[in-house]
PDB file of N, CA and C in Angstrom:
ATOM      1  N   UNK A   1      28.731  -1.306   3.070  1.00  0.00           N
ATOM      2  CA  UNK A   1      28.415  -2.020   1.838  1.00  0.00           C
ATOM      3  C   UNK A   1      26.970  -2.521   1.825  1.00  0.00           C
ATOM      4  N   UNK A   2      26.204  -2.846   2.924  1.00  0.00           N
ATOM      5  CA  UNK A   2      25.165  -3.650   3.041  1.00  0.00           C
ATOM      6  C   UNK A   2      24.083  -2.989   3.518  1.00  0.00           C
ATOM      7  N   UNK A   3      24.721  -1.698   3.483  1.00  0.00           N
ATOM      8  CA  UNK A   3      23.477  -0.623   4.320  1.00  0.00           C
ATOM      9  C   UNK A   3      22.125  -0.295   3.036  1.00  0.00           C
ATOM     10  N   UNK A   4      22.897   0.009   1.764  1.00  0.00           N
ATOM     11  CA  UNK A   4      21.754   0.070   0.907  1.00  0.00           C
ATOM     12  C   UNK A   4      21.322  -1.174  -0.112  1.00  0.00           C
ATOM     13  N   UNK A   5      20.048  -1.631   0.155  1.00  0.00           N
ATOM     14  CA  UNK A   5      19.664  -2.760  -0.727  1.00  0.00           C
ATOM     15  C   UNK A   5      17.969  -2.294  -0.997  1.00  0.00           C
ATOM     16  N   UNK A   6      17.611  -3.096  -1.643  1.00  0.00           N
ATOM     17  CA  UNK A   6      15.855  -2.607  -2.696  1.00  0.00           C
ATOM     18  C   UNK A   6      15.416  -3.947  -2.265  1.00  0.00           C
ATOM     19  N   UNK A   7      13.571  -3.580  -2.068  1.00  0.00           N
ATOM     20  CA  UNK A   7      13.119  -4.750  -1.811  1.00  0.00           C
ATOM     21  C   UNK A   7      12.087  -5.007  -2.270  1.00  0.00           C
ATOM     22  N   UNK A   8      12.029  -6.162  -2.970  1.00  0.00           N
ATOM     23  CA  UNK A   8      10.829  -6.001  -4.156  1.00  0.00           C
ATOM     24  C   UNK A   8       9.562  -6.952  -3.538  1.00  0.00           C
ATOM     25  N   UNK A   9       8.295  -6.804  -3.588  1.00  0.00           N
ATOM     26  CA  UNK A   9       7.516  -8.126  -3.265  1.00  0.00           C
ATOM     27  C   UNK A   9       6.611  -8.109  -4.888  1.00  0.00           C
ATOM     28  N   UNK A  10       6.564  -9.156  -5.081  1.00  0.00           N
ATOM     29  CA  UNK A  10       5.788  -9.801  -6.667  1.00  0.00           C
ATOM     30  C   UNK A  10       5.073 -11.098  -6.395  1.00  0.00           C
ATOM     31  N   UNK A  11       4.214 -11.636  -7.429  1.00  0.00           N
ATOM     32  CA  UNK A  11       3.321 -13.043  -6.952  1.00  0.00           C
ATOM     33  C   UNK A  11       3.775 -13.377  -8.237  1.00  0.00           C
ATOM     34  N   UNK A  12       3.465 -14.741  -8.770  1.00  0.00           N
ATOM     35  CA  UNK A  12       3.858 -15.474  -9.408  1.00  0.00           C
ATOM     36  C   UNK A  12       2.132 -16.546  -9.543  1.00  0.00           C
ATOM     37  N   UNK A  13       1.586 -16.390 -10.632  1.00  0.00           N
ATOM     38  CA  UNK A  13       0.554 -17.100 -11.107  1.00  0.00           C
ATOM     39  C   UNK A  13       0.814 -18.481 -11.389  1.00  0.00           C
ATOM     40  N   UNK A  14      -0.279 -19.230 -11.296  1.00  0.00           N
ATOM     41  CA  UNK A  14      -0.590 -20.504 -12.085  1.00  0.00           C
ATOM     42  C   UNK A  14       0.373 -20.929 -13.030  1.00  0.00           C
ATOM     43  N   UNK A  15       0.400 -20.306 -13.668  1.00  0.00           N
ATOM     44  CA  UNK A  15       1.275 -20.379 -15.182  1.00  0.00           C
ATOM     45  C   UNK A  15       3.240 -20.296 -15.189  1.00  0.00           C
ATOM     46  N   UNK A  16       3.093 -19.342 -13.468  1.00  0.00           N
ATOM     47  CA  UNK A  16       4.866 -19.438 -13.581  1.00  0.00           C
ATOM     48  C   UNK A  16       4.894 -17.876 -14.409  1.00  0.00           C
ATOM     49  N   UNK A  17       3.908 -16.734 -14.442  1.00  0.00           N
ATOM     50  CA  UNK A  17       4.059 -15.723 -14.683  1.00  0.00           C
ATOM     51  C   UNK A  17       4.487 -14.671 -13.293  1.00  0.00           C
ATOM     52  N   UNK A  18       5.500 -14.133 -13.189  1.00  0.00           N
ATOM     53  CA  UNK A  18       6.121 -13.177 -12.255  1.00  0.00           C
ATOM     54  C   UNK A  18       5.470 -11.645 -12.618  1.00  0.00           C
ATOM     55  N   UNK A  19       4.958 -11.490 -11.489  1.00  0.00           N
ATOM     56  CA  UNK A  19       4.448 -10.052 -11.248  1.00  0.00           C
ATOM     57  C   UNK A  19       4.391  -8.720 -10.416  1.00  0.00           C
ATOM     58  N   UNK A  20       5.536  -8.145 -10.763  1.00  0.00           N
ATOM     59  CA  UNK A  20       5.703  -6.997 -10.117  1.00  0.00           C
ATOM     60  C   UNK A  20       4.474  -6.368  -9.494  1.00  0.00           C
ATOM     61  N   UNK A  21       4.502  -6.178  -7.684  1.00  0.00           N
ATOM     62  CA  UNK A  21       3.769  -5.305  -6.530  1.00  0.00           C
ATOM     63  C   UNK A  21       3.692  -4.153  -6.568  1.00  0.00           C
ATOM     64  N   UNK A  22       5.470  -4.390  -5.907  1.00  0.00           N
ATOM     65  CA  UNK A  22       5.973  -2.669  -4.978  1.00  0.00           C
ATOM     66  C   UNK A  22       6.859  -3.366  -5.322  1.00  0.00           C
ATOM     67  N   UNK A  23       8.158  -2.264  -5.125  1.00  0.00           N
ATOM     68  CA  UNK A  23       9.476  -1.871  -5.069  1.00  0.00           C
ATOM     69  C   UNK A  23       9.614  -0.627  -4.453  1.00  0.00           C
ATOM     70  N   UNK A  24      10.941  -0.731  -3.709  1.00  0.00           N
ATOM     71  CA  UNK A  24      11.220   0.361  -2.699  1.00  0.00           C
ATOM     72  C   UNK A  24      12.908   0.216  -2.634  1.00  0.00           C
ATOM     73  N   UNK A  25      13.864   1.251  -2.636  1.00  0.00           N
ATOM     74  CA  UNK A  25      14.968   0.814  -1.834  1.00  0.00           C
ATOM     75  C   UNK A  25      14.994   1.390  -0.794  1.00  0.00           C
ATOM     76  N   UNK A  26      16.133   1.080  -0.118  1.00  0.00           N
ATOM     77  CA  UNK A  26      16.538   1.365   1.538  1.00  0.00           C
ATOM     78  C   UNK A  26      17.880   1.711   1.746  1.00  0.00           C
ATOM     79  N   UNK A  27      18.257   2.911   2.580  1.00  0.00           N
ATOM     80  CA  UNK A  27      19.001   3.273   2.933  1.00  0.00           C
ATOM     81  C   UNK A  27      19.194   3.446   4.185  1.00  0.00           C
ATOM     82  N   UNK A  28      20.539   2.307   5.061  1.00  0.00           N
ATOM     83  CA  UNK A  28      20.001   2.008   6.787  1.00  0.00           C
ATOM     84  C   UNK A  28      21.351   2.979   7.509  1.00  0.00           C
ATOM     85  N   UNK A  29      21.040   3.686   8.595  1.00  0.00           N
ATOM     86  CA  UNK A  29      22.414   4.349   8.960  1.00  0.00           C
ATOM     87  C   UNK A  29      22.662   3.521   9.976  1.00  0.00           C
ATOM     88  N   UNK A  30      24.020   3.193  10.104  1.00  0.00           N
ATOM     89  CA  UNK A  30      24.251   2.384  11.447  1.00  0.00           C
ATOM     90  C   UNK A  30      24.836   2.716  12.037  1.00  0.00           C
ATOM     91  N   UNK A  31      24.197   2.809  13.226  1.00  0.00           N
ATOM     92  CA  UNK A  31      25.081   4.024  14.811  1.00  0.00           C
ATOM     93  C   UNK A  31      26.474   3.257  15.140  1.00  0.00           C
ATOM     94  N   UNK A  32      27.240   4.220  15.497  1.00  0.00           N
ATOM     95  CA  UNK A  32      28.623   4.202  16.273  1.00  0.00           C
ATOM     96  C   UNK A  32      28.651   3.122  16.943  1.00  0.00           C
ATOM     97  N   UNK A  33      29.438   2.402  16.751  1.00  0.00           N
ATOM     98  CA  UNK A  33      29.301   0.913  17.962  1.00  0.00           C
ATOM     99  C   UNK A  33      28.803  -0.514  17.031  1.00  0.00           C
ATOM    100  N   UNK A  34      28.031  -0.069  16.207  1.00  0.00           N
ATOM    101  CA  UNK A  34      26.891  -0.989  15.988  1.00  0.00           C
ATOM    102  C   UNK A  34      27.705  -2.028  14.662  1.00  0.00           C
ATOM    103  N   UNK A  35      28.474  -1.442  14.285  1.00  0.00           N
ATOM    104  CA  UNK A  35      29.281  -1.822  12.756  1.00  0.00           C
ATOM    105  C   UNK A  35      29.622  -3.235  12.951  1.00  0.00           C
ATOM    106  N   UNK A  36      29.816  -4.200  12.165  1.00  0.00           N
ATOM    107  CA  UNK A  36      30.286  -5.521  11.892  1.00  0.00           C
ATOM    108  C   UNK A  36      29.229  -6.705  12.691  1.00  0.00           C
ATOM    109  N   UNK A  37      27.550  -6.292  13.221  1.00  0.00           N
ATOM    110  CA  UNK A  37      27.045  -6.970  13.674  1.00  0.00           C
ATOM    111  C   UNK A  37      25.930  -7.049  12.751  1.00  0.00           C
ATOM    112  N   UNK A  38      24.730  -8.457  12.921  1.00  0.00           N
ATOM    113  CA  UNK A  38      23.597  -8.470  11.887  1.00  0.00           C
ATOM    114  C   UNK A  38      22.916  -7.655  13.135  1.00  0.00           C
ATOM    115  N   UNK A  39      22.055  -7.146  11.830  1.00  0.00           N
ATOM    116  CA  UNK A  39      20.908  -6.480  12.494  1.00  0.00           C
ATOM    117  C   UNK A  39      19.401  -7.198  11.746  1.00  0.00           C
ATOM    118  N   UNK A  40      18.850  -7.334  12.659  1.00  0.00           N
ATOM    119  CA  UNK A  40      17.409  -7.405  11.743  1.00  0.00           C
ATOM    120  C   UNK A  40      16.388  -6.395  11.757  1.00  0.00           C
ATOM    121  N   UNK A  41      15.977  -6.156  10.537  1.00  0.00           N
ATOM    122  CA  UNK A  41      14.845  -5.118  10.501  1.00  0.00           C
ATOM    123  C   UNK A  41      13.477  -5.414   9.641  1.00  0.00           C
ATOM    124  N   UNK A  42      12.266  -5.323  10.618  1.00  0.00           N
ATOM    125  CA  UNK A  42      11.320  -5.822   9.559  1.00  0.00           C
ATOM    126  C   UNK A  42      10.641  -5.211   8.681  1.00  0.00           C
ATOM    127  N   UNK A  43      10.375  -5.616   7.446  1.00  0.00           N
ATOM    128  CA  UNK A  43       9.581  -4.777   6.566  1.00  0.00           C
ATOM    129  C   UNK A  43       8.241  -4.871   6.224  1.00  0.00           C
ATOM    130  N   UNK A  44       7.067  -4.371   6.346  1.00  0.00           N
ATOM    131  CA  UNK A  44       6.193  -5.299   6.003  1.00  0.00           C
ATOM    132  C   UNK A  44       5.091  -4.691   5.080  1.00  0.00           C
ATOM    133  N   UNK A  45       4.714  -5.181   4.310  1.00  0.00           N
ATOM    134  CA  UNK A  45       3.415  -4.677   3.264  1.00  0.00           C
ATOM    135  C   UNK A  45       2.464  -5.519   2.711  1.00  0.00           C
ATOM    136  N   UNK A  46       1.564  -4.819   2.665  1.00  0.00           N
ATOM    137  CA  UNK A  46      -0.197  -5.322   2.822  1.00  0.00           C
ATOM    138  C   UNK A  46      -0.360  -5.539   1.367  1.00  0.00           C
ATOM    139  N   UNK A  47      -0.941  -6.360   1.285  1.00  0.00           N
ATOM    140  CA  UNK A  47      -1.911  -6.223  -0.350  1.00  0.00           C
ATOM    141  C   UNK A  47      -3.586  -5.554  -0.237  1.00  0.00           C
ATOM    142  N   UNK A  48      -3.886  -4.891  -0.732  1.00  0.00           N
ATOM    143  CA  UNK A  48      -4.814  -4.023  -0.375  1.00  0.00           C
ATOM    144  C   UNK A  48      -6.166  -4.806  -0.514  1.00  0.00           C
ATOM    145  N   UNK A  49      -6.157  -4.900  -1.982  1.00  0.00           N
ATOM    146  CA  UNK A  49      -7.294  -5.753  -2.477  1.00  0.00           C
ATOM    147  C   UNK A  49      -6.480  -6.644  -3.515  1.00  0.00           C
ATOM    148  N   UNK A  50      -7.308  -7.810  -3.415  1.00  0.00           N
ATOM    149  CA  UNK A  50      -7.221  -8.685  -5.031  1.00  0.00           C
ATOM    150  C   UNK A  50      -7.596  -8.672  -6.097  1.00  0.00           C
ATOM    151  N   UNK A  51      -7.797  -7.943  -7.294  1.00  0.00           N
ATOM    152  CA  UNK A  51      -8.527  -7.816  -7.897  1.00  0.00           C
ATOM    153  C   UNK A  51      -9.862  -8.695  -8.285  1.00  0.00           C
ATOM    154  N   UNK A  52      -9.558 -10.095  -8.733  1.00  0.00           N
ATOM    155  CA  UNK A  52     -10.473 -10.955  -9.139  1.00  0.00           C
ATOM    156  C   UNK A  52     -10.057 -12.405  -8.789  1.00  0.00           C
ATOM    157  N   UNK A  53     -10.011 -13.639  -9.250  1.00  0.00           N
ATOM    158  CA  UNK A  53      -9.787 -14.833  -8.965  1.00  0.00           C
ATOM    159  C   UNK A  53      -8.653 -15.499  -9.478  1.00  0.00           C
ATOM    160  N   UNK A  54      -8.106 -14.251 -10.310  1.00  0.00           N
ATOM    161  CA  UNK A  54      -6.892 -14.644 -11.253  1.00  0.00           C
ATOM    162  C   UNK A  54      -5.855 -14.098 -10.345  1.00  0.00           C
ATOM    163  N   UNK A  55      -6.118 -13.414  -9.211  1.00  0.00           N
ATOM    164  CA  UNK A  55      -4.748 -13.180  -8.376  1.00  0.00           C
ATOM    165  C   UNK A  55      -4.237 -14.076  -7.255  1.00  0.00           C
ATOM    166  N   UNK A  56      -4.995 -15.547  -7.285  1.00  0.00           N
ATOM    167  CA  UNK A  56      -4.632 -16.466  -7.087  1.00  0.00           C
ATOM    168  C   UNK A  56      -2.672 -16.815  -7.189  1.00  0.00           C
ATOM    169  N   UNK A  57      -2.530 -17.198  -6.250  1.00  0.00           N
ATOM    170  CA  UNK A  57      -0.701 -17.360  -6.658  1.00  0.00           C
ATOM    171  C   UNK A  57       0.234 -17.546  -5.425  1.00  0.00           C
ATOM    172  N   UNK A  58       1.220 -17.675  -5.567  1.00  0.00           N
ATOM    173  CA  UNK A  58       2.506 -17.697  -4.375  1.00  0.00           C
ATOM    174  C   UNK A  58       2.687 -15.881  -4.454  1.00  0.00           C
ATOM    175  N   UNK A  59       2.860 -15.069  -3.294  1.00  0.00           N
ATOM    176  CA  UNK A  59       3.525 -14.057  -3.466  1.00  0.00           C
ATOM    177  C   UNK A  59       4.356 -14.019  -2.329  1.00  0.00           C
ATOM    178  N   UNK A  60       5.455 -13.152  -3.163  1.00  0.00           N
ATOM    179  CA  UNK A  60       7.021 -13.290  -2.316  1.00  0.00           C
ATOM    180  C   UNK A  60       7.745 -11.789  -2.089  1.00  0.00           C
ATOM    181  N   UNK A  61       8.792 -11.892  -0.996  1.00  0.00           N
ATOM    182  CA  UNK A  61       9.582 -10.675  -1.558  1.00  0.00           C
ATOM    183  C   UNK A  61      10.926 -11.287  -1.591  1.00  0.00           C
ATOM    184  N   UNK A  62      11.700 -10.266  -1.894  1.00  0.00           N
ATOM    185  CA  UNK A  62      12.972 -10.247  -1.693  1.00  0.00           C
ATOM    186  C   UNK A  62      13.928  -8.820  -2.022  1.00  0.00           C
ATOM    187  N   UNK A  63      14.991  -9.532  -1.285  1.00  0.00           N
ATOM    188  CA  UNK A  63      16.097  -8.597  -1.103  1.00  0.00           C
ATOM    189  C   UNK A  63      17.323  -8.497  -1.889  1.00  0.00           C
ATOM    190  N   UNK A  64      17.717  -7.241  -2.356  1.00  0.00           N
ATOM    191  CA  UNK A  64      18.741  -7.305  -3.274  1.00  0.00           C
ATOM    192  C   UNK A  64      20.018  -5.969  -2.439  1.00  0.00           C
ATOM    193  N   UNK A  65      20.955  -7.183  -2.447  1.00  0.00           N
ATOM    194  CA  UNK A  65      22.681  -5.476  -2.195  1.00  0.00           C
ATOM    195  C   UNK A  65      22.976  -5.896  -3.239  1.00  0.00           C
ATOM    196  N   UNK A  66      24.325  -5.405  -3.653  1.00  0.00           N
ATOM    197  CA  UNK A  66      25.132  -5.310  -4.850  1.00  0.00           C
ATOM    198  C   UNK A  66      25.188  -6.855  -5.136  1.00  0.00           C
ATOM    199  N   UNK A  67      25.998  -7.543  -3.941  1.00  0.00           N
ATOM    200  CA  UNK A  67      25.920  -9.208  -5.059  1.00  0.00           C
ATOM    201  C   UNK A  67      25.272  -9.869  -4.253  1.00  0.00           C
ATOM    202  N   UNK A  68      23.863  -9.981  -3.595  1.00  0.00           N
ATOM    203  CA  UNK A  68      23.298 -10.685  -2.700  1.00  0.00           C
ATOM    204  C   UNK A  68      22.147 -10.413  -2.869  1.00  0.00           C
ATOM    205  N   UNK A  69      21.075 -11.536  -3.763  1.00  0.00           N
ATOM    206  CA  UNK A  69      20.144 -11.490  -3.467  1.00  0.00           C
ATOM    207  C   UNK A  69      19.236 -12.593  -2.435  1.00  0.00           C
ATOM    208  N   UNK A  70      18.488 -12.300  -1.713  1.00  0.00           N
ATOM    209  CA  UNK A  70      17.470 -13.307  -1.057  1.00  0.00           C
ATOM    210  C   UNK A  70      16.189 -13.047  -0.847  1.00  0.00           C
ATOM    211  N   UNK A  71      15.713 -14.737  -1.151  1.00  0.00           N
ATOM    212  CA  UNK A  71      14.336 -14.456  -1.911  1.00  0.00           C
ATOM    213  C   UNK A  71      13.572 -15.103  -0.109  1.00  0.00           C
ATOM    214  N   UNK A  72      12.426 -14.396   0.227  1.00  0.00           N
ATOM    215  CA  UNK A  72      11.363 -15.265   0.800  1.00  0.00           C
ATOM    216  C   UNK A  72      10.856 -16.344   0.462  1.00  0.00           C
ATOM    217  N   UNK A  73      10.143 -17.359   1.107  1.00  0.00           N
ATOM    218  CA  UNK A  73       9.907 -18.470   1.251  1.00  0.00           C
ATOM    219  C   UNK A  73       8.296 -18.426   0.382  1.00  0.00           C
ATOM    220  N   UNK A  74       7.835 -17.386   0.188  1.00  0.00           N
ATOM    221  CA  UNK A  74       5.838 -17.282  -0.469  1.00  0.00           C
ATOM    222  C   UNK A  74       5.116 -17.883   0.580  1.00  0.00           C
ATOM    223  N   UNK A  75       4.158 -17.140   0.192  1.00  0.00           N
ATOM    224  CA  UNK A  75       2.963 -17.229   1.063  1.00  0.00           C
ATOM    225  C   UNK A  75       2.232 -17.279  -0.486  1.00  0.00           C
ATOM    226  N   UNK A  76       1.098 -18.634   0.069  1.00  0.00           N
ATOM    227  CA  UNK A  76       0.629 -18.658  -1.268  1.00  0.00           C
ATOM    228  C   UNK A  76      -1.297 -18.244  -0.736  1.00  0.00           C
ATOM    229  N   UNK A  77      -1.259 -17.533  -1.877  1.00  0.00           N
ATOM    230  CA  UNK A  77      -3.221 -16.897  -1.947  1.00  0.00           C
ATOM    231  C   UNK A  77      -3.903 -17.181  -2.498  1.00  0.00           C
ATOM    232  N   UNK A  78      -4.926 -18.007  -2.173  1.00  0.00           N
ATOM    233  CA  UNK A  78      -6.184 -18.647  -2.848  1.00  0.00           C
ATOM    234  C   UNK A  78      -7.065 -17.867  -3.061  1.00  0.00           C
ATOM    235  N   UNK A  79      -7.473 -16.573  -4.234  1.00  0.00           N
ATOM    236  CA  UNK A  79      -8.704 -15.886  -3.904  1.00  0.00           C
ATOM    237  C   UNK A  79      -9.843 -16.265  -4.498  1.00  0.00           C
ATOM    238  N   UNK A  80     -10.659 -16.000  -3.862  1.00  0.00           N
ATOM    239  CA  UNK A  80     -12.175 -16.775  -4.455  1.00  0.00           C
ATOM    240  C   UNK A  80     -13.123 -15.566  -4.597  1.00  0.00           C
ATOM    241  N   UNK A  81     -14.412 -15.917  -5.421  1.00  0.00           N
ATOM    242  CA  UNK A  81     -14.868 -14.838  -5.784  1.00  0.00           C
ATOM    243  C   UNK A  81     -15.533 -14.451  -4.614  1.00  0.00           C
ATOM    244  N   UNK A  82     -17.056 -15.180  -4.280  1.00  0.00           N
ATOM    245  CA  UNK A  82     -17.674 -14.333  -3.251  1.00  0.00           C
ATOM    246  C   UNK A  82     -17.583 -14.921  -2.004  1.00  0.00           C
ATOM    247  N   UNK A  83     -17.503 -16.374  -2.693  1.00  0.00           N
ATOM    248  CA  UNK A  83     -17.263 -17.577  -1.365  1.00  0.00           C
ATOM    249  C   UNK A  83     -18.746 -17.726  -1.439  1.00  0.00           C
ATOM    250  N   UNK A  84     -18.958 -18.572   0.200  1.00  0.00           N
ATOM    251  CA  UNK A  84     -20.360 -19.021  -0.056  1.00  0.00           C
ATOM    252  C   UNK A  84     -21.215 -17.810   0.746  1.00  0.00           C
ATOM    253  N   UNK A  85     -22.472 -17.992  -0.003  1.00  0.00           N
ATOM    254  CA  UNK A  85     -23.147 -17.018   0.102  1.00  0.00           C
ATOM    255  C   UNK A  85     -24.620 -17.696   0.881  1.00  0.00           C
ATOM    256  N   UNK A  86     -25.121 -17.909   1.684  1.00  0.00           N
ATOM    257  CA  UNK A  86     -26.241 -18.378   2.244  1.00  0.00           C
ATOM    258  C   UNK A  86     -27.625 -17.832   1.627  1.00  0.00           C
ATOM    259  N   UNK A  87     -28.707 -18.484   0.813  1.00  0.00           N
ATOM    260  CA  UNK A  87     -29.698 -18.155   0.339  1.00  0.00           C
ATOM    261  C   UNK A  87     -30.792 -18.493   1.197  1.00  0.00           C
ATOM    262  N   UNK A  88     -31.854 -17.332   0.972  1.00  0.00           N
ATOM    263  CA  UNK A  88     -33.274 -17.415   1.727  1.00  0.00           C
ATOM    264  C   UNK A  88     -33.974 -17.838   0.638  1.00  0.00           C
ATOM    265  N   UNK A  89     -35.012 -18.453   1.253  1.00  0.00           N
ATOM    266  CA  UNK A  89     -36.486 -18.558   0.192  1.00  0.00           C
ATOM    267  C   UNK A  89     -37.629 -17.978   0.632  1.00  0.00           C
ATOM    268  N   UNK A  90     -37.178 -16.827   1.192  1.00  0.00           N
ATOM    269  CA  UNK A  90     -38.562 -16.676   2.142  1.00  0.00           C
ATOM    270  C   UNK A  90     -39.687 -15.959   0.866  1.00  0.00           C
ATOM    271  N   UNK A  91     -39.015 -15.316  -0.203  1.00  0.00           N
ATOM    272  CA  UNK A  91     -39.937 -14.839  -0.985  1.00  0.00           C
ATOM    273  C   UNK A  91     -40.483 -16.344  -1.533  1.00  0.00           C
ATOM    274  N   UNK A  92     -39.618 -17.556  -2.264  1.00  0.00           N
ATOM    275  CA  UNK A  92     -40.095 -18.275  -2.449  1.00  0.00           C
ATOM    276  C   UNK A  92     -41.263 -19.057  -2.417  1.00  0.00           C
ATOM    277  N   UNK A  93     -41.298 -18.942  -0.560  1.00  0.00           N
ATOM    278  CA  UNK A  93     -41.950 -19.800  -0.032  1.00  0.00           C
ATOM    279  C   UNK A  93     -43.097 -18.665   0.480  1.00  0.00           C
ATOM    280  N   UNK A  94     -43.229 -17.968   0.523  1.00  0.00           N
ATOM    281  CA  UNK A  94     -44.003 -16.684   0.773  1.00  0.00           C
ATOM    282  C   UNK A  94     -45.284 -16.732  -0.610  1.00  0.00           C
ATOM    283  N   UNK A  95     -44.903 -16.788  -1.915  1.00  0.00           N
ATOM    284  CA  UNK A  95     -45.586 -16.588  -3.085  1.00  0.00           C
ATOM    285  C   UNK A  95     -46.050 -18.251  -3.326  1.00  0.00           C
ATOM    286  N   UNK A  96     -45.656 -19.314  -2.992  1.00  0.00           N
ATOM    287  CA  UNK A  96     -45.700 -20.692  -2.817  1.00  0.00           C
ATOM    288  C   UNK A  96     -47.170 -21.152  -2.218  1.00  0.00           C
ATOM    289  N   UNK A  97     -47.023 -20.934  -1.001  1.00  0.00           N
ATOM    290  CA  UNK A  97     -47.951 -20.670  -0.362  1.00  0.00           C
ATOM    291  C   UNK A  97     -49.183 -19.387  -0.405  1.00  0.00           C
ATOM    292  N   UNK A  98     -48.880 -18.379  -0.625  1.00  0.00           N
ATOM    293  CA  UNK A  98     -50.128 -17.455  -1.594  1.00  0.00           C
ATOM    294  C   UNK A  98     -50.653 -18.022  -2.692  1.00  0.00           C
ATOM    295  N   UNK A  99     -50.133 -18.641  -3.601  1.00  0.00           N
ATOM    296  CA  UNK A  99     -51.091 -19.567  -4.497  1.00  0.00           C
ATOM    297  C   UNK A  99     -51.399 -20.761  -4.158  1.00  0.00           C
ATOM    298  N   UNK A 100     -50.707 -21.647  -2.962  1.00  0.00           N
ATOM    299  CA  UNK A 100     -51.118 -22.369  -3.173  1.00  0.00           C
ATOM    300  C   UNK A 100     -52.714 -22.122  -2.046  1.00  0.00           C
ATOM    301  N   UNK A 101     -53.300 -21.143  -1.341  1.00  0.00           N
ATOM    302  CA  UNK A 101     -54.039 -20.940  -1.016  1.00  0.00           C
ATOM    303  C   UNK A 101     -54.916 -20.864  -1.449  1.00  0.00           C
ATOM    304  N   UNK A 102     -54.767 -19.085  -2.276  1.00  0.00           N
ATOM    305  CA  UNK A 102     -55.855 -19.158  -3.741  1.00  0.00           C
ATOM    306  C   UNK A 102     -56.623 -20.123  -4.287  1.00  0.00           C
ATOM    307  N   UNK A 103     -55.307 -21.480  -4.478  1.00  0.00           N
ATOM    308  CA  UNK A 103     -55.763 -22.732  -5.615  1.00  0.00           C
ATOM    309  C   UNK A 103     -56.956 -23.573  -4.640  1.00  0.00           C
ATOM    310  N   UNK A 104     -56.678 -23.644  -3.769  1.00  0.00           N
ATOM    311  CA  UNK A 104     -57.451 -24.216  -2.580  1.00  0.00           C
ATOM    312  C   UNK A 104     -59.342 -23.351  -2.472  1.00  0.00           C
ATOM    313  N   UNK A 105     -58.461 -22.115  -2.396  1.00  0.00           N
ATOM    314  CA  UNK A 105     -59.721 -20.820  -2.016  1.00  0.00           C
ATOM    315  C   UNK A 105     -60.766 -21.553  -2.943  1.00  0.00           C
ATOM    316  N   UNK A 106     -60.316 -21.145  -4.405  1.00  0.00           N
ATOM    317  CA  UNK A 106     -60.921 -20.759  -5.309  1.00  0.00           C
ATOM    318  C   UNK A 106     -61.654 -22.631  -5.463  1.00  0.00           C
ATOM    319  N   UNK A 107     -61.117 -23.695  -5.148  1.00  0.00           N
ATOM    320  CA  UNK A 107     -61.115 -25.217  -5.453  1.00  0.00           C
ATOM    321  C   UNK A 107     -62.674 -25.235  -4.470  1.00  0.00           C
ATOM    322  N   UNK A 108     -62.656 -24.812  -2.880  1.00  0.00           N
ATOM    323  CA  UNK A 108     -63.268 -24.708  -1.675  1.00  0.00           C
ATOM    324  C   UNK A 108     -64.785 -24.121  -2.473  1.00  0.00           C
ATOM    325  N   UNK A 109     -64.723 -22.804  -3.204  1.00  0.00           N
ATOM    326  CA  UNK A 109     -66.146 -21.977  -3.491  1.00  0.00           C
ATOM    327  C   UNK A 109     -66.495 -22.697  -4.364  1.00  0.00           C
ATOM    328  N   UNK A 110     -65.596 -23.223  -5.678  1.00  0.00           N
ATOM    329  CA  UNK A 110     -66.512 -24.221  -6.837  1.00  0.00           C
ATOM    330  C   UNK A 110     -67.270 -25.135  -6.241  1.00  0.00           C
ATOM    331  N   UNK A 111     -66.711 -25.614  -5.469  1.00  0.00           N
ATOM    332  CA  UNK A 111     -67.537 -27.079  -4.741  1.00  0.00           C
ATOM    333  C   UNK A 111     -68.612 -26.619  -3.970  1.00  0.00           C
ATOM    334  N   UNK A 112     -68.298 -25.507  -3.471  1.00  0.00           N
ATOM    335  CA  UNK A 112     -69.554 -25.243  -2.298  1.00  0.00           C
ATOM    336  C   UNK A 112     -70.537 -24.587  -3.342  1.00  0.00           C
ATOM    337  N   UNK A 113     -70.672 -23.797  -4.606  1.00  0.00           N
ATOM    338  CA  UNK A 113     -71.469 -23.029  -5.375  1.00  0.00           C
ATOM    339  C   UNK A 113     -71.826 -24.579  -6.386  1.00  0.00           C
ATOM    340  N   UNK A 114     -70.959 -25.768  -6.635  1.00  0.00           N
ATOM    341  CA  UNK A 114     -71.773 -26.469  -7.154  1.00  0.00           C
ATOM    342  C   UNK A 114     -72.479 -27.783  -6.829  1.00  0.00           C
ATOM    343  N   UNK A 115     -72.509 -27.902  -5.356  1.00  0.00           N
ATOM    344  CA  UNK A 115     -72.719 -28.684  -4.440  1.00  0.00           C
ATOM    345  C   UNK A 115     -74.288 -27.946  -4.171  1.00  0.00           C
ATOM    346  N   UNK A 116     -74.525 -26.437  -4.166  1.00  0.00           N
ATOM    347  CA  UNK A 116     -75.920 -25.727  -3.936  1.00  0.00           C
ATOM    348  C   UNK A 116     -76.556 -25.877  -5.198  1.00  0.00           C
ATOM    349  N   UNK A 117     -76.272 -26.088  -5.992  1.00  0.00           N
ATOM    350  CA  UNK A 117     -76.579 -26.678  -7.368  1.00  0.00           C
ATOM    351  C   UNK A 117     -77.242 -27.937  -7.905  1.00  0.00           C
ATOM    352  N   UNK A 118     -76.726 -28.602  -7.057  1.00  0.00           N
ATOM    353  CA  UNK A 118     -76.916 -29.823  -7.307  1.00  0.00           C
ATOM    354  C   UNK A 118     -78.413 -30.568  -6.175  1.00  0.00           C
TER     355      UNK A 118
END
């Protein structure tokens, strides 16, 4: 009776919107001997990518036989866009300092061309 059951994993958004993953069923043979005991078997599946920041959510699976369903406990996913990203200024401070040289350069020859002037 319990050998074939389907197992669905879906996330569930912000909002309390349910969203179908994967689905798969299963069909388990159980060897000679083995009948009237639990067995455990694990199943497991990846989420590949997240799309964007909206796949934020609890995602779950669960298991369905004829009158038995059971749900997992969620694992909940925070996705963020790039996260933090560490910035340089080296061009900043690179072009910063090139003018502020220039401004100097050019400040240095007025004075000295009108200082011979004078």
């Amino acid at each position: 009776k319990y050998t074939k059951f389907s197992i669905s994993y879906y996330w569930i958004n912000s909002l309390g919107q349910k969203t179908s993953i994967y689905h798969r069923s299963e069909e388990v043979s159980i060897p000679p001997g083995e009948e009237n005991k639990t067995a455990t078997i694990p199943y497991d599946y990846t989420i590949t990518s997240l799309e964007n920041t909206s796949s934020t959510g609890t995602y779950y699976c669960d298991v369905k036989w004829d009158d038995i369903q059971i749900m997992g406990k969620g694992v909940f996913v925070l996705a963020r866009d790039t996260g933090y990203v560490e910035t340089f200024y080296v061009w900043e401070i690179l072009i910063t300092l090139t003018v502020l040289l220039a401004v100097l350069s050019i400040t240095a020859t007025a004075l000295l061309l009108w200082k011979r002037k004078v």
